[in-house]
Protein backbone atom coordinates (compact mmCIF):
# COMPACT_ATOMS: atom_id res chain seq x y z
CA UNK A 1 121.88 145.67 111.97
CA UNK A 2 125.30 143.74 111.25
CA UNK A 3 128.43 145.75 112.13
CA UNK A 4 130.32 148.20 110.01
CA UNK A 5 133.49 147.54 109.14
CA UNK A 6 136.68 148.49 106.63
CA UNK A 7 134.97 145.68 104.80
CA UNK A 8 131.68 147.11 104.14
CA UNK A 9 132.94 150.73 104.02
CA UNK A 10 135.19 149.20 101.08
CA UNK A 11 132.48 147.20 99.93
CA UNK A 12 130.26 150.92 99.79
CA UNK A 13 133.22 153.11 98.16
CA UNK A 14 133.75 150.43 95.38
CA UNK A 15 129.80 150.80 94.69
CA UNK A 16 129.88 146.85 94.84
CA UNK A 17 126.37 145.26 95.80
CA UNK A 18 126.56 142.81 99.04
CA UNK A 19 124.45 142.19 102.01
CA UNK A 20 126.12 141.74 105.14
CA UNK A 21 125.17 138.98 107.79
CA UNK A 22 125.68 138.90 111.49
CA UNK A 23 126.69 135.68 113.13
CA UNK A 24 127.84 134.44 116.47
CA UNK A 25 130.72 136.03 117.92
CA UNK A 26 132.24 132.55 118.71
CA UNK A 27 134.58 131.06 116.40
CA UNK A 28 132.72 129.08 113.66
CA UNK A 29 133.77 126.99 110.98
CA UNK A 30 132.20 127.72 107.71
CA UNK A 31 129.54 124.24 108.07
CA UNK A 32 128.54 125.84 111.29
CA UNK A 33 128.04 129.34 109.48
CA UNK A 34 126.04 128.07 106.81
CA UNK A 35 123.57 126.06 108.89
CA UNK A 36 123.31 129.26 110.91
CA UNK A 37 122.46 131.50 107.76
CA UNK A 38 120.60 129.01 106.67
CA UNK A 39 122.32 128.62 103.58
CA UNK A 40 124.03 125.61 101.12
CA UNK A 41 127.43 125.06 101.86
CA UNK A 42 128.62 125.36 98.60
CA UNK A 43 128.27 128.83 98.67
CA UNK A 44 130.01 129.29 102.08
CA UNK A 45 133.61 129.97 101.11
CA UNK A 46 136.45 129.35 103.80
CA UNK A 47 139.69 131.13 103.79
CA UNK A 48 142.63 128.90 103.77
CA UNK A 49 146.36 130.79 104.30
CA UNK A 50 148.91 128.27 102.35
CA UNK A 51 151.99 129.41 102.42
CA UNK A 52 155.12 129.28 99.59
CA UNK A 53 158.32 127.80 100.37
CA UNK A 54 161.03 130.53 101.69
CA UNK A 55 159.92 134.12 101.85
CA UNK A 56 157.63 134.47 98.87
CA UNK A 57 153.90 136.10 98.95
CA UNK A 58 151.56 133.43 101.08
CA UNK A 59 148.11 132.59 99.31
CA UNK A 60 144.80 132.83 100.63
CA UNK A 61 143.14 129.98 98.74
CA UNK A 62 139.14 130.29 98.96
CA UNK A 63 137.10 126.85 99.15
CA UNK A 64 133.73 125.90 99.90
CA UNK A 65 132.71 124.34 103.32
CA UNK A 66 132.40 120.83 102.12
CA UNK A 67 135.65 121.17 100.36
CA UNK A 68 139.28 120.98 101.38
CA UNK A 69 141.97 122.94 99.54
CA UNK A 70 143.99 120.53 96.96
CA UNK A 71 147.31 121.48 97.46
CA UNK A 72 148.77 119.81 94.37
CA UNK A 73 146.37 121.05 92.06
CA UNK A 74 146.41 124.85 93.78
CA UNK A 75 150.45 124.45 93.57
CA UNK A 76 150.10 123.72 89.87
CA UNK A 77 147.70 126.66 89.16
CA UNK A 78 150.01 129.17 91.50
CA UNK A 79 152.88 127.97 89.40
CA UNK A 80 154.89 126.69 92.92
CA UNK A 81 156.29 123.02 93.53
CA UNK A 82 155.46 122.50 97.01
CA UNK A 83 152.81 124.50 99.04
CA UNK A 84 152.44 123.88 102.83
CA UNK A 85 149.10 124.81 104.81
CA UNK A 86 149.56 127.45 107.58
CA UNK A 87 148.49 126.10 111.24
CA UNK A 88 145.72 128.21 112.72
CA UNK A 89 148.91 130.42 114.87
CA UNK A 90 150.73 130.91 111.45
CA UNK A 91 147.53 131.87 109.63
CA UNK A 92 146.82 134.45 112.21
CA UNK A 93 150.56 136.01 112.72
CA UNK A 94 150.40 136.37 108.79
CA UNK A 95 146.80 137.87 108.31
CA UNK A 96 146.22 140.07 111.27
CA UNK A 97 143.39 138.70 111.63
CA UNK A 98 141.72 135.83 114.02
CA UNK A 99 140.32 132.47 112.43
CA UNK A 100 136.69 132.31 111.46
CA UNK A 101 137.61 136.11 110.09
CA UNK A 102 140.39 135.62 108.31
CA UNK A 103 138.40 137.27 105.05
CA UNK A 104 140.04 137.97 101.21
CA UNK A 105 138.20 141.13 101.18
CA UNK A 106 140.04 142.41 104.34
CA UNK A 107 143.14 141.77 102.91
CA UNK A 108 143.73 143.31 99.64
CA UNK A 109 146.64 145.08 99.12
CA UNK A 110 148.17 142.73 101.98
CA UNK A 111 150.69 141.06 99.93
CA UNK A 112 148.67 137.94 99.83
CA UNK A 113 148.06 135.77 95.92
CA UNK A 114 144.09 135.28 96.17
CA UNK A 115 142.69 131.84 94.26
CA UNK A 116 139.43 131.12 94.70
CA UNK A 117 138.16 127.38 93.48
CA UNK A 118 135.97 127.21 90.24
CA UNK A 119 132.82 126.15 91.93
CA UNK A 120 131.98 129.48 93.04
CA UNK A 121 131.18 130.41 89.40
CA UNK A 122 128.20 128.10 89.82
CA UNK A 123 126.33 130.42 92.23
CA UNK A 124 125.27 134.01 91.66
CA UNK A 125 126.46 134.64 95.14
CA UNK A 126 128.35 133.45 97.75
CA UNK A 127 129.74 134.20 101.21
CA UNK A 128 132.86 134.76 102.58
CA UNK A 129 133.99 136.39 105.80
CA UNK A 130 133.76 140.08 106.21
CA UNK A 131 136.96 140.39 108.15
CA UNK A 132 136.14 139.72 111.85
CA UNK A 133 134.42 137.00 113.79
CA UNK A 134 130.37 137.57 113.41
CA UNK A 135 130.45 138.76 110.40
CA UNK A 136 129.41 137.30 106.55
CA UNK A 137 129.55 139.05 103.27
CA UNK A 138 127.17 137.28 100.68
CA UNK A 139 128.49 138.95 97.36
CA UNK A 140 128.72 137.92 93.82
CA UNK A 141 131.88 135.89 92.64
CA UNK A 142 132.65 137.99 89.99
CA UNK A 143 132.77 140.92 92.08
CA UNK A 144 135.08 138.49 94.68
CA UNK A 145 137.28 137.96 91.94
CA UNK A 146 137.58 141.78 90.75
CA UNK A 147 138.76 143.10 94.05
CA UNK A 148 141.19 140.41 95.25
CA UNK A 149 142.62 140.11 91.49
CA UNK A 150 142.06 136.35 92.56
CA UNK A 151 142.62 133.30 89.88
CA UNK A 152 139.98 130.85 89.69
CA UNK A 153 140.39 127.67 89.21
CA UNK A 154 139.92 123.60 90.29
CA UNK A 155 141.98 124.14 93.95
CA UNK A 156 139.78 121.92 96.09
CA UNK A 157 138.37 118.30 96.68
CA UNK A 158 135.95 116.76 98.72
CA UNK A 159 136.39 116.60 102.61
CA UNK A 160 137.48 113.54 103.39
């Protein structure tokens, strides 16, 4: 059975439908979680921490495994001018949390701006972390996108 969490205990209390999947303790990146779960990579979501210029809210932009974020089109659609990725140290000094967990649904009410790219729609559900190494939420995006408040929107591009 995958581990409880304040994920899936706030998953239960909002009455929102999910099924949670147990993976490797080890860091993995989100090609390496989808191959495990033996799912597409399109519907494995990664969560990037960007961060805004001076002391403003950082953003946790959401993008599939085979995508990167665009950080001109995700600065147009958060309304910024420049937008600068957080290294892997930053990321995890501002979330709390360790890479390879670093999960939207753990952060709510964190002070973080949630935009999750367009392509999600396509699927009736994806994954995303559920707030610690090992574990995977596979819930719908709709849902995603009620409890983070997140925008959606065309914020990624192919990886190179």
């Amino acid at each position: 059975m995958p581990p409880r969490n304040n994920v899936t205990r706030m998953l239960d209390q909002h009455q929102i439908a999910y099924t949670s999947h147990e993976l490797p303790a080890a860091k993995l990146g989100a090609l390496e979680a989808a191959a495990h779960l033996g799912v597409s990579p399109e519907q494995m979501f990664k969560s990037i921490v960007v961060l805004r210029p001076g002391r403003a809210k950082p953003i946790l932009a959401l993008v599939d495994a085979l995508s990167e974020v665009d950080i001109k089109a995700l600065a147009g659609a958060a309304g910024e001018k420049k937008l600068v990725l957080a290294t892997q140290k930053e990321a995890e000094a501002r979330t709390g949390l360790l890479v390879g967990g670093i999960s939207p649904l753990a952060l709510l009410n964190k002070g973080f701006d949630a935009f999750l790219d367009s392509r999600a729609l396509a699927y009736p559900s994806i994954y995303v972390s559920g707030g610690q190494r090992g574990l995977n939420i596979q819930l719908a995006p709709q849902d995603l996108i009620q409890l983070t408040r997140a925008a959606v929107g065309p914020i990624s591009r192919p990886t190179a």
